[in-house]
N, C-alpha and C. Protein backbone atom coordinates (compact mmCIF):
# COMPACT_ATOMS: atom_id res chain seq x y z
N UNK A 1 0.85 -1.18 0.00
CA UNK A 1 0.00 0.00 0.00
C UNK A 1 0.90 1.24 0.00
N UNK A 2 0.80 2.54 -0.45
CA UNK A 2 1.11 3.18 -0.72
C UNK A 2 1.61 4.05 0.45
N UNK A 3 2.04 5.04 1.09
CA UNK A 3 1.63 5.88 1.76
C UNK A 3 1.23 6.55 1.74
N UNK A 4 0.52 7.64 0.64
CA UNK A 4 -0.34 8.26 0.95
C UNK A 4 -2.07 7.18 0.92
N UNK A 5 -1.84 6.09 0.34
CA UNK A 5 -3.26 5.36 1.54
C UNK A 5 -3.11 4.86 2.30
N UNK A 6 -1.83 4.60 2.87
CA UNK A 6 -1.85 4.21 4.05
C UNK A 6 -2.20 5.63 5.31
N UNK A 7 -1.75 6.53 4.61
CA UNK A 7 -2.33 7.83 5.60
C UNK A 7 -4.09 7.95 5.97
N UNK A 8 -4.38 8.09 4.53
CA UNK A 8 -5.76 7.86 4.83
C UNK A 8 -6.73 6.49 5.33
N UNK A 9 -5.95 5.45 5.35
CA UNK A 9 -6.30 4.19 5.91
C UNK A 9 -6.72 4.72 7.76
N UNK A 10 -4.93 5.06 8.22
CA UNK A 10 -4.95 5.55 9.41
C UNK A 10 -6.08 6.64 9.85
N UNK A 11 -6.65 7.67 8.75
CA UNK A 11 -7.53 8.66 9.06
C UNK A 11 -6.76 10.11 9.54
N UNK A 12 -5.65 9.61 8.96
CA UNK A 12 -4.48 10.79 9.54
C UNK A 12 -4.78 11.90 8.09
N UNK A 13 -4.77 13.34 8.08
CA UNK A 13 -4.84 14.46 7.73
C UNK A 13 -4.40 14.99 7.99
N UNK A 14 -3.00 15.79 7.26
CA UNK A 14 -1.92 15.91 6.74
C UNK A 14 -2.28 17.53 7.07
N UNK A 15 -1.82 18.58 7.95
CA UNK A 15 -1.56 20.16 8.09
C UNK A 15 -1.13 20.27 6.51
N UNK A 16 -1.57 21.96 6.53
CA UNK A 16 -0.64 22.90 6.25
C UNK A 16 0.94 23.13 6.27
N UNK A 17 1.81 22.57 5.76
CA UNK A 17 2.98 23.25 6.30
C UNK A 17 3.41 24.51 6.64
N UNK A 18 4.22 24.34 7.61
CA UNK A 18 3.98 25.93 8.53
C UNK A 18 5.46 26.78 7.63
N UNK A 19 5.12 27.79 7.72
CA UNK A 19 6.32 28.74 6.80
C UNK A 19 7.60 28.62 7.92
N UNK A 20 8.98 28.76 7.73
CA UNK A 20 9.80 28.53 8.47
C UNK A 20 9.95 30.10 9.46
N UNK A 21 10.12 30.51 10.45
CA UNK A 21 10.23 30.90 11.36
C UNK A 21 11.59 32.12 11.55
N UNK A 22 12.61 31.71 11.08
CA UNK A 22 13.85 32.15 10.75
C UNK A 22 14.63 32.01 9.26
N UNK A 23 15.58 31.82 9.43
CA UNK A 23 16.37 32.19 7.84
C UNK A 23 16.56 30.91 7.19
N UNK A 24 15.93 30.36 7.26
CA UNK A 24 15.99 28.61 6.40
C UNK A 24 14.73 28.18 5.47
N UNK A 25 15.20 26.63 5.04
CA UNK A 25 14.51 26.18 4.35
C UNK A 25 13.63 24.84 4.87
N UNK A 26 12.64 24.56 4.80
CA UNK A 26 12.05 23.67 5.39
C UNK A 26 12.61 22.12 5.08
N UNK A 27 13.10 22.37 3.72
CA UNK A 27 13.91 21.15 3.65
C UNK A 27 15.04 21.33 2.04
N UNK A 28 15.84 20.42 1.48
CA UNK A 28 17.38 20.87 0.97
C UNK A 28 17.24 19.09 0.23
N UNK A 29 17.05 19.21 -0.79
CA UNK A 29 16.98 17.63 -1.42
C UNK A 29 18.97 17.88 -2.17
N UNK A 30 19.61 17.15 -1.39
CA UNK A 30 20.56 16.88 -2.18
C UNK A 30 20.94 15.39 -3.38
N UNK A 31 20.92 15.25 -4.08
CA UNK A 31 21.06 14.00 -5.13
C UNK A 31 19.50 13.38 -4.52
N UNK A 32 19.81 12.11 -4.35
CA UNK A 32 18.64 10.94 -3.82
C UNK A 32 18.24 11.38 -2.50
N UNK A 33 19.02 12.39 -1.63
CA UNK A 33 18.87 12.32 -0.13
C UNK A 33 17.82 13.72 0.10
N UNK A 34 16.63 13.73 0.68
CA UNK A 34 16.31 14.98 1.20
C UNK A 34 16.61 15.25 2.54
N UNK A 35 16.95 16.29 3.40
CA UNK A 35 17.35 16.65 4.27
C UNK A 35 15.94 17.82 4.91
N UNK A 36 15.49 17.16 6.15
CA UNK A 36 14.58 18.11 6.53
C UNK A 36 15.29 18.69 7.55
N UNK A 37 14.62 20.23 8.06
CA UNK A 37 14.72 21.04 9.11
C UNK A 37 13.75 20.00 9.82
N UNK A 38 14.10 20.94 11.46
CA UNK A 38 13.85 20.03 12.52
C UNK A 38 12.16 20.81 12.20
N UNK A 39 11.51 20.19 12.95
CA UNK A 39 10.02 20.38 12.81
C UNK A 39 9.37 20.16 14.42
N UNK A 40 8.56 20.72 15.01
CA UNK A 40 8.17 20.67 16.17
C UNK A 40 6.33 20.18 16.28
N UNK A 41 5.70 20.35 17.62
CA UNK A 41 4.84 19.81 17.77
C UNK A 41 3.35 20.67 18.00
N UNK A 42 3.22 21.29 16.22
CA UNK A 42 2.72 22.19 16.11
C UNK A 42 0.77 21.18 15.99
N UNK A 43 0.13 21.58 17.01
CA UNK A 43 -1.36 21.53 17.33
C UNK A 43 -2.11 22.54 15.40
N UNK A 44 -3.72 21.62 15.15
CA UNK A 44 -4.38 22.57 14.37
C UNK A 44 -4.63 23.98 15.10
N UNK A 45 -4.63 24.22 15.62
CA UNK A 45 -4.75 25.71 16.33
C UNK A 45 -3.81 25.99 16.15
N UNK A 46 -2.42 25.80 15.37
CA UNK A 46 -1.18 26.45 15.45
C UNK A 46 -0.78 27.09 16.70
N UNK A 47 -1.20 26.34 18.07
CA UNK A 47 -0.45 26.55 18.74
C UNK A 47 0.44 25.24 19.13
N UNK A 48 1.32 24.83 20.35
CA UNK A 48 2.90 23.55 20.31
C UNK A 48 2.57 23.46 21.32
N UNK A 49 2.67 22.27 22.04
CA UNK A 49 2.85 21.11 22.53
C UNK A 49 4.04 21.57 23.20
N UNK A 50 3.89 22.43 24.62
CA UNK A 50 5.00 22.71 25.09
C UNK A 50 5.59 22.27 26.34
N UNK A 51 6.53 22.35 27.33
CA UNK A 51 6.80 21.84 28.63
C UNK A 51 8.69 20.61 28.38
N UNK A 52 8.32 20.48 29.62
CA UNK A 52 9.80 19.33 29.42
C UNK A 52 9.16 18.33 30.32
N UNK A 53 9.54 17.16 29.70
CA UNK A 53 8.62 15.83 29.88
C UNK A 53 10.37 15.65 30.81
N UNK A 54 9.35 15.03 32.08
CA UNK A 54 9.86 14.48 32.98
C UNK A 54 9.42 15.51 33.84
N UNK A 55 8.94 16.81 33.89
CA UNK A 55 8.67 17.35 34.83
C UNK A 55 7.43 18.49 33.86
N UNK A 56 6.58 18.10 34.61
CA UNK A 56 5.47 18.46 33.77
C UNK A 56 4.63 17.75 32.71
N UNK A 57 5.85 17.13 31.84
CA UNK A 57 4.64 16.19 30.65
C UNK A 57 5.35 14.73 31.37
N UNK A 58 4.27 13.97 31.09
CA UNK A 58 4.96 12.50 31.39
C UNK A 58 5.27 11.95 29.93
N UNK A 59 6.28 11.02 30.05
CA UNK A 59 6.48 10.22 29.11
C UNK A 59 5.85 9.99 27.85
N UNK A 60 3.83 9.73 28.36
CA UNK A 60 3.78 9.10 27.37
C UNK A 60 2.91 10.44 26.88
N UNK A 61 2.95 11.73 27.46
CA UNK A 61 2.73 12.64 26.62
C UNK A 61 3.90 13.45 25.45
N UNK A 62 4.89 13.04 25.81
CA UNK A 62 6.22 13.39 25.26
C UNK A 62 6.30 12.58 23.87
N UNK A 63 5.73 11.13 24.05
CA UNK A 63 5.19 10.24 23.07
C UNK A 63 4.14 10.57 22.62
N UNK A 64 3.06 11.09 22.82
CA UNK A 64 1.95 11.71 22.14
C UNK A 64 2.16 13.09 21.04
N UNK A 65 3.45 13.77 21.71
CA UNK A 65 4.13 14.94 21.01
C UNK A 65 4.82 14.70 19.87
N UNK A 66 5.68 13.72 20.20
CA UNK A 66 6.52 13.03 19.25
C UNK A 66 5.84 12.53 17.82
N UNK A 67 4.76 12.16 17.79
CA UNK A 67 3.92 11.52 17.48
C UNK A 67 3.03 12.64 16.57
N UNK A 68 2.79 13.78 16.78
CA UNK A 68 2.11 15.32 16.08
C UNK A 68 3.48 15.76 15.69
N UNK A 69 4.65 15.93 15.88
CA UNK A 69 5.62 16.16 15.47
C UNK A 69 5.69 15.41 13.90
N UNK A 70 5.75 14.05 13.74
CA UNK A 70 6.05 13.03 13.31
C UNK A 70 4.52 13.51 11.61
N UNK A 71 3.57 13.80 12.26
CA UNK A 71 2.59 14.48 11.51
C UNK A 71 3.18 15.49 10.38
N UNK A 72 3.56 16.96 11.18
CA UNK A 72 3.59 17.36 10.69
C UNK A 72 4.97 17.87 9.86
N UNK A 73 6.07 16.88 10.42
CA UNK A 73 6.83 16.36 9.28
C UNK A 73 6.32 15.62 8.18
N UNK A 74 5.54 14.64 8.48
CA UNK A 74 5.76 14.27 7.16
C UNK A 74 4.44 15.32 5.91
N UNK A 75 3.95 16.25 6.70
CA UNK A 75 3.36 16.91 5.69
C UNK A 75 4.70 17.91 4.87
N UNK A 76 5.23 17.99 5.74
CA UNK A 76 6.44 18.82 5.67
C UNK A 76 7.44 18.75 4.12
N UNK A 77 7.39 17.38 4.70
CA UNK A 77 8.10 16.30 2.99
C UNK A 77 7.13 16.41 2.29
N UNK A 78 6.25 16.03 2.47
CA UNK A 78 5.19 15.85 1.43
C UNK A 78 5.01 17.42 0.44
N UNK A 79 5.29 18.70 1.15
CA UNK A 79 4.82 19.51 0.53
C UNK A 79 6.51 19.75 -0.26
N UNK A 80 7.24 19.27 0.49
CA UNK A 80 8.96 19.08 -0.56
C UNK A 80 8.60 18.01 -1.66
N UNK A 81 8.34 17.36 -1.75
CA UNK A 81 8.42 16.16 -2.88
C UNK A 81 7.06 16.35 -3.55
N UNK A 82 5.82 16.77 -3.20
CA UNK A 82 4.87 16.81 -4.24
C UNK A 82 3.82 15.28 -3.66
N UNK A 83 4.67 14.63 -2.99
CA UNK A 83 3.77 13.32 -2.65
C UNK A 83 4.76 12.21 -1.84
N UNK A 84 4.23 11.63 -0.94
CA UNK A 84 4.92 10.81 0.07
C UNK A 84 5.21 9.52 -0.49
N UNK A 85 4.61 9.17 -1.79
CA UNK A 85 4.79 7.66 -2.01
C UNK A 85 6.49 8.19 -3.22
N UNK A 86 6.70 9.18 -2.87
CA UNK A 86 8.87 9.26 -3.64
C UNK A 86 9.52 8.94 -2.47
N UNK A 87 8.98 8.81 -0.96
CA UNK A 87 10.01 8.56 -0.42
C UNK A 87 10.38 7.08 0.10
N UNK A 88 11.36 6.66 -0.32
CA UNK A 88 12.06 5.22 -0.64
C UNK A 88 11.74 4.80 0.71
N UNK A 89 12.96 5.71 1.75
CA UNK A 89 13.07 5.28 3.00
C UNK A 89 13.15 6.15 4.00
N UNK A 90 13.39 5.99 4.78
CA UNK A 90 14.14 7.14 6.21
C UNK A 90 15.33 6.35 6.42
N UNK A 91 16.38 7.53 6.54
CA UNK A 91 17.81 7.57 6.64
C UNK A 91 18.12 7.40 8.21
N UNK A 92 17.60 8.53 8.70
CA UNK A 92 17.87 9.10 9.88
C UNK A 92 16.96 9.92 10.62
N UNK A 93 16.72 10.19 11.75
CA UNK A 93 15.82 10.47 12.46
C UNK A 93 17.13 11.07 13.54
N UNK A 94 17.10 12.60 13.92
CA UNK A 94 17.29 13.11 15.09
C UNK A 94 16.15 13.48 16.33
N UNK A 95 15.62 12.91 17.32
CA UNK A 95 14.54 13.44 18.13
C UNK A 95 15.49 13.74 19.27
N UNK A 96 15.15 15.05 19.53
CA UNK A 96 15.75 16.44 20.48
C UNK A 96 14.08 16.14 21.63
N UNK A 97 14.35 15.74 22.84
CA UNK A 97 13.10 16.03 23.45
C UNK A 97 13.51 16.93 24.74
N UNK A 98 12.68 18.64 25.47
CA UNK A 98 12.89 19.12 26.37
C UNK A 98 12.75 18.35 27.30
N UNK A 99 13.60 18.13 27.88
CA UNK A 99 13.62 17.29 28.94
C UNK A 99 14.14 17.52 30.33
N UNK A 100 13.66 17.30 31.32
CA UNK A 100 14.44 17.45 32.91
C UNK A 100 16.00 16.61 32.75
N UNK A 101 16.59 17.31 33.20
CA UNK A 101 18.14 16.77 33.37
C UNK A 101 17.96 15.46 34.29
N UNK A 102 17.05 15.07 35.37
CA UNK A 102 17.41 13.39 35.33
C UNK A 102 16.22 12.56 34.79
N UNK A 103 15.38 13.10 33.84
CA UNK A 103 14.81 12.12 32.37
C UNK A 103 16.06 11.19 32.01
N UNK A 104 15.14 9.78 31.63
CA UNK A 104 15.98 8.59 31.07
C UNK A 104 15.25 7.74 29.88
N UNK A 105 13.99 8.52 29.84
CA UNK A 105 13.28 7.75 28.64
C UNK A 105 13.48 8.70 27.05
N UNK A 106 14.14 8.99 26.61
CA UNK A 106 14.20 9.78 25.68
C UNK A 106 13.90 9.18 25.30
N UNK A 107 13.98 7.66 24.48
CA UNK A 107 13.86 6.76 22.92
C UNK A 107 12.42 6.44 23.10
N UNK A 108 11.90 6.47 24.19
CA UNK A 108 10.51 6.26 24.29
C UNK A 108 9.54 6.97 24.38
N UNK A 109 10.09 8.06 24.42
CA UNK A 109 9.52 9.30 23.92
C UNK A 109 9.13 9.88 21.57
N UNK A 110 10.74 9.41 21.72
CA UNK A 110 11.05 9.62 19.91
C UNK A 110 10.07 8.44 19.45
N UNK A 111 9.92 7.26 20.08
CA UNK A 111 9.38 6.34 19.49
C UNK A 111 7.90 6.51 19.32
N UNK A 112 7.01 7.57 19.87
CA UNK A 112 6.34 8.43 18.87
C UNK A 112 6.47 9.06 17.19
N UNK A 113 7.20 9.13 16.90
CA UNK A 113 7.73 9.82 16.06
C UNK A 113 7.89 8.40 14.98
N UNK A 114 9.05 7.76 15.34
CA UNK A 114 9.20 6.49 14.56
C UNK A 114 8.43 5.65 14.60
N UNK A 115 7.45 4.50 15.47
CA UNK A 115 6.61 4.61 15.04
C UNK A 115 5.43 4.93 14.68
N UNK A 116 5.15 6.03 14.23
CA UNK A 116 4.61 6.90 13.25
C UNK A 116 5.38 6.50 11.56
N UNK A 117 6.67 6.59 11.07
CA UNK A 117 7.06 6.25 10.06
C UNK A 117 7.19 4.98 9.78
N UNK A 118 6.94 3.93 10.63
CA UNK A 118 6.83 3.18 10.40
C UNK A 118 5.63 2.84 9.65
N UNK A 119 4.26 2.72 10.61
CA UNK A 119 3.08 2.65 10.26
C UNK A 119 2.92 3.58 9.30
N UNK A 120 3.48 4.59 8.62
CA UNK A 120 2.91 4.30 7.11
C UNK A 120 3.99 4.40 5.98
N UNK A 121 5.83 4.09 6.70
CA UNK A 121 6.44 3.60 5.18
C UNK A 121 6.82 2.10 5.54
N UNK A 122 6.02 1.24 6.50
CA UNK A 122 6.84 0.17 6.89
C UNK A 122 7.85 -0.41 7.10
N UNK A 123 8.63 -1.10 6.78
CA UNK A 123 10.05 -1.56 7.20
C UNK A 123 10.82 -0.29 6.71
N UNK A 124 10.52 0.43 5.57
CA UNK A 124 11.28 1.62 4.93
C UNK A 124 11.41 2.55 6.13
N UNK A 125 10.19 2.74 6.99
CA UNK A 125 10.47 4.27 7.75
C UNK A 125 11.03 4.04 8.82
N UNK A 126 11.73 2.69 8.89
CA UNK A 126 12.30 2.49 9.84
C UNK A 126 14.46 2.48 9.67
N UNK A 127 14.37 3.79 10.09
CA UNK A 127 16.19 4.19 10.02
C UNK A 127 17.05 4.36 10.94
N UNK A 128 18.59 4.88 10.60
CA UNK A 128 19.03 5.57 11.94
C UNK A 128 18.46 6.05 13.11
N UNK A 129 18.78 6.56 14.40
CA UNK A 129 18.08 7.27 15.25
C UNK A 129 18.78 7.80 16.16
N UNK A 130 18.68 8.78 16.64
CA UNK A 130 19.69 9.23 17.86
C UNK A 130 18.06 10.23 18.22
N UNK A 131 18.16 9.64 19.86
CA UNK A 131 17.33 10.44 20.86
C UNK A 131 17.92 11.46 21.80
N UNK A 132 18.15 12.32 21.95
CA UNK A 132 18.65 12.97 23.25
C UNK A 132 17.84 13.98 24.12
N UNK A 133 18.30 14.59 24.94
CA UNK A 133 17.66 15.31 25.28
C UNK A 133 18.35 16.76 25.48
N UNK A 134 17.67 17.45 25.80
CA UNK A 134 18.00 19.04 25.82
C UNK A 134 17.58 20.04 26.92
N UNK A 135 18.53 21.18 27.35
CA UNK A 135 17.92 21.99 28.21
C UNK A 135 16.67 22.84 27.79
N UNK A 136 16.67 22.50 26.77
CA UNK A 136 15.66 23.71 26.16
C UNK A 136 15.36 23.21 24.61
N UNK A 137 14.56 23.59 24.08
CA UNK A 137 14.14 23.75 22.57
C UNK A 137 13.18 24.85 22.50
N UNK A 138 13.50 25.52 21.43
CA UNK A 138 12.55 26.86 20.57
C UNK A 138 11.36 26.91 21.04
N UNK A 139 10.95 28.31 21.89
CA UNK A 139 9.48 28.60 22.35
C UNK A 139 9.37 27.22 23.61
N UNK A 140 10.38 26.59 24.18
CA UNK A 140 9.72 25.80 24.94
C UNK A 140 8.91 24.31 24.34
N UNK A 141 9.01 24.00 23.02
CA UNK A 141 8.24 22.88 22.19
C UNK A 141 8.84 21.97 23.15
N UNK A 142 7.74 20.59 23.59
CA UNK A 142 8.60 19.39 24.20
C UNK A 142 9.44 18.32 23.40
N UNK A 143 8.95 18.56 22.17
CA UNK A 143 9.92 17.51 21.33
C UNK A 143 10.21 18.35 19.54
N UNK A 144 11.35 18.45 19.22
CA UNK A 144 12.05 18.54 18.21
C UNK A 144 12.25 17.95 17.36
N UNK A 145 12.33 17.03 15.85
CA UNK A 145 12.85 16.08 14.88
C UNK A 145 13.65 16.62 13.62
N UNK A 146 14.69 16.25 13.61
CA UNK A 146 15.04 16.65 11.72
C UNK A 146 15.16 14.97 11.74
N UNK A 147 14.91 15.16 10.09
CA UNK A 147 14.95 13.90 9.60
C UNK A 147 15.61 13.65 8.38
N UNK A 148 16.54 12.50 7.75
CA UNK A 148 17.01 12.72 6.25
C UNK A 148 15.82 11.31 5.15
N UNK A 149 15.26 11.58 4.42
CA UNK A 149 15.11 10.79 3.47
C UNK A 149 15.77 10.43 2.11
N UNK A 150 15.37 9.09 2.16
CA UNK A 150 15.91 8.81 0.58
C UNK A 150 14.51 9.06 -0.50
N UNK A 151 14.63 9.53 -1.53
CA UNK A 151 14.11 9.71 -2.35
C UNK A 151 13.73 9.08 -3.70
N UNK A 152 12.43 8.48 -4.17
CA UNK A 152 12.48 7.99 -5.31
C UNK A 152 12.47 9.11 -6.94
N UNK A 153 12.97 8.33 -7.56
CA UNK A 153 13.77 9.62 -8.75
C UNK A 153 11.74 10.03 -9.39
């Protein structure tokens, strides 16, 4: 199945992509590889999903973030490529989550996020990963992602 029916299978509906914020590009296709900016956990009300999980959000809201993050990336690509069924695979996955300095679940937090790419590029959206955490992220968002894809020609 495709991913874009597998999106609509899920009942998932794909934002607006949001205009970038500062002096960049939302995403940078070099050869086969696209390279996204990090993308945050922007709500239809355009307002984010804010706090640092471990003190304030729990876990599995940090995973619920990860997870609207994971959304509105991939509308993100989608509005880079024209359509989600060019992208081959996922490369890499960075998830940045605000976090309390003695938080220990970061990957289970990102694993919002991944699977999310999983469930709709299957074994494909499943790539690299590095979770960490941070004193801070932009406006306070609880979770952060850049991501690299491979691209079909």
């Amino acid at each position: 199945m495709s991913a874009e029916a597998t999106l609509k299978k899920l009942g998932i509906e794909l934002p607006s992509p949001p205009k970038p914020v500062g002096n960049y590009v939302g995403g940078v296709q070099v050869g086969s590889l696209l390279f996204m900016s990090g993308c945050g956990p922007r709500k239809p009300d355009n307002s984010s999903i804010t706090g640092k999980v471990g003190r304030g959000l729990s876990t599995e809201q940090g995973y619920d973030a990860a997870r609207l993050v994971g959304v509105n990336m991939l509308a993100n690509v989608k509005a880079a490529l024209g359509s989600l069924d060019r992208v081959k695979r996922v490369v890499k996955v960075l998830g940045m989550v605000n976090a309390d300095p003695e938080f220990k679940e970061h990957p289970k937090v990102i694993n919002g996020f991944s699977d999310l790419m999983v469930e709709v590029f299957g074994d494909a959206g499943r790539g690299a990963r590095s979770a960490v955490g941070m004193g801070s992220l932009p406006s306070q968002i609880a979770v952060e992602v850049e991501m690299i894809v491979e691209v079909r020609d």
